[in-house]
C-alpha atoms as a PDB file:
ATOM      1  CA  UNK A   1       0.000   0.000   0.000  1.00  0.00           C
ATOM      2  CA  UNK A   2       2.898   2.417   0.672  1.00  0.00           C
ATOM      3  CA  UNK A   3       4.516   2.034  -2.628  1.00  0.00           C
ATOM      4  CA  UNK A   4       0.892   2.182  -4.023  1.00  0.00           C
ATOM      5  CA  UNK A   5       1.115   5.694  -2.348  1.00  0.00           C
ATOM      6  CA  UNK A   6      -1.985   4.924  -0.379  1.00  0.00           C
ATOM      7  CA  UNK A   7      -0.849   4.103   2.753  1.00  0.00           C
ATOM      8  CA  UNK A   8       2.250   4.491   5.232  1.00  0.00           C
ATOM      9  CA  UNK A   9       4.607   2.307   7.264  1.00  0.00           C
ATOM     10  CA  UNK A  10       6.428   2.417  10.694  1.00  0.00           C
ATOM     11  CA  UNK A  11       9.669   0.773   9.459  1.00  0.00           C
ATOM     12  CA  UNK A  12      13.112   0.229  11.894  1.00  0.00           C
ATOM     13  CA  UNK A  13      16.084   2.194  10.507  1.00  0.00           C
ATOM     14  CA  UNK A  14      17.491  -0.678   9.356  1.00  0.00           C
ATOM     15  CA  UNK A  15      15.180  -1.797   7.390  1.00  0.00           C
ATOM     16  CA  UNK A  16      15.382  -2.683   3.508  1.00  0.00           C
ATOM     17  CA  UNK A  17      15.039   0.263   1.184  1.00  0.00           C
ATOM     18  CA  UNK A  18      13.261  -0.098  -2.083  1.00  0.00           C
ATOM     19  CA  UNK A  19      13.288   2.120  -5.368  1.00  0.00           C
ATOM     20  CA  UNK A  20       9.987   4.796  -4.975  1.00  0.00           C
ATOM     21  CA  UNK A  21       9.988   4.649  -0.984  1.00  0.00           C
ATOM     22  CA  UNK A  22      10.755   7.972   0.820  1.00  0.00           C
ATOM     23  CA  UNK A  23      11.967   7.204   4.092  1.00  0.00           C
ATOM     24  CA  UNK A  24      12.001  10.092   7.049  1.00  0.00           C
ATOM     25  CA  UNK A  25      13.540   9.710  10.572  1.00  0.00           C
ATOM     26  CA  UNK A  26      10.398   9.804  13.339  1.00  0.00           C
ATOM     27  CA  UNK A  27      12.199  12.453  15.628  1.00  0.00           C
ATOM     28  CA  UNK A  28       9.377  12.540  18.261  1.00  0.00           C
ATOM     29  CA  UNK A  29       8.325  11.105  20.616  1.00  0.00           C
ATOM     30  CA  UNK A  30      11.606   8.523  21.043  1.00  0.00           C
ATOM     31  CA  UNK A  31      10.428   5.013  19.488  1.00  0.00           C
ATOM     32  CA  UNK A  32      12.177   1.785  20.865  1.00  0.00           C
ATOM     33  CA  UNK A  33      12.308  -2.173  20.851  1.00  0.00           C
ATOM     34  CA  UNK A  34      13.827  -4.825  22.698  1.00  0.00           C
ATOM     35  CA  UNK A  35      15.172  -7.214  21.280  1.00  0.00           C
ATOM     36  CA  UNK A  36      15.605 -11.149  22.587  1.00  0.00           C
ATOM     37  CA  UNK A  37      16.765 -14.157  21.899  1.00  0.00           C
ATOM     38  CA  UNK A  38      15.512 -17.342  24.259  1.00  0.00           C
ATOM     39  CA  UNK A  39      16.913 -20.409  24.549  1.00  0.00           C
ATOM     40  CA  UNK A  40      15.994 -23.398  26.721  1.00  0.00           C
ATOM     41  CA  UNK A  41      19.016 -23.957  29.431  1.00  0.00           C
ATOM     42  CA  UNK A  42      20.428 -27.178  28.494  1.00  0.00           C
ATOM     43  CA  UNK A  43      19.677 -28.130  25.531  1.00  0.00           C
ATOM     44  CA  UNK A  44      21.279 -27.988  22.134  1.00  0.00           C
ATOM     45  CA  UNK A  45      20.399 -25.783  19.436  1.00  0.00           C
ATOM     46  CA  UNK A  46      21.360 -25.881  15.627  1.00  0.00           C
ATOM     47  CA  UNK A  47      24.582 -24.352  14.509  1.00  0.00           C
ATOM     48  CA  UNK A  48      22.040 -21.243  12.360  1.00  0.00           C
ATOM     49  CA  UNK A  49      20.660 -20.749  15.877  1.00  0.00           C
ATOM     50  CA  UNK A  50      23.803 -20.414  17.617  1.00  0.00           C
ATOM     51  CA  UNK A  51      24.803 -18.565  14.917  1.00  0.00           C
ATOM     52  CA  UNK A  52      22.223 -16.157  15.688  1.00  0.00           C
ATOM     53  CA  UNK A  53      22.665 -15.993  18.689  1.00  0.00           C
ATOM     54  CA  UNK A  54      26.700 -15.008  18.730  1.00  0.00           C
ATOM     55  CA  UNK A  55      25.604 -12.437  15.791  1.00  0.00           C
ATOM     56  CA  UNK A  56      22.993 -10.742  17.969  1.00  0.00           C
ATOM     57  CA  UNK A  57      25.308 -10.621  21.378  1.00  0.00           C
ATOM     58  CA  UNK A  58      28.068  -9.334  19.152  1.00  0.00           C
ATOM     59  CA  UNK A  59      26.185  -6.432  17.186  1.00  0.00           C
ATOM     60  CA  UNK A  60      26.972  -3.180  18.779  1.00  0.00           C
ATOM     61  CA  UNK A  61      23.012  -1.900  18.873  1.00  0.00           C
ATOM     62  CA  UNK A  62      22.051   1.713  19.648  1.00  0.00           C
ATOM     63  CA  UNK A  63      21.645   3.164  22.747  1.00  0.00           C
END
């Protein structure tokens, strides 16, 4: 709907930009997220889901 130019999106800063999308910073009021990853204690995960989970503790996030 947003590209259709009949509609708009709340998008991270991050986020994937695409050809025809005009993207502006939401100054106010401050927006945040947490982020987690959960894990049963204990048990083994797959090598992607470590993988993730190294990636995510070793990504210097804002704030």
């Amino acid at each position: 709907m947003v590209l259709a130019g009949i509609g708009f999106a709340f998008m991270p800063e991050y986020s994937v930009t695409l050809p025809g999308l005009i993207q502006r910073p939401l100054i106010e009021p401050e927006v945040s997220r947490s982020v987690v990853v959960a894990a049963m204690p204990g048990r083994p995960h797959s090598p992607a889901a470590g993988a993730l989970m190294r990636a995510a503790q070793g990504f210097r996030w804002p704030g």
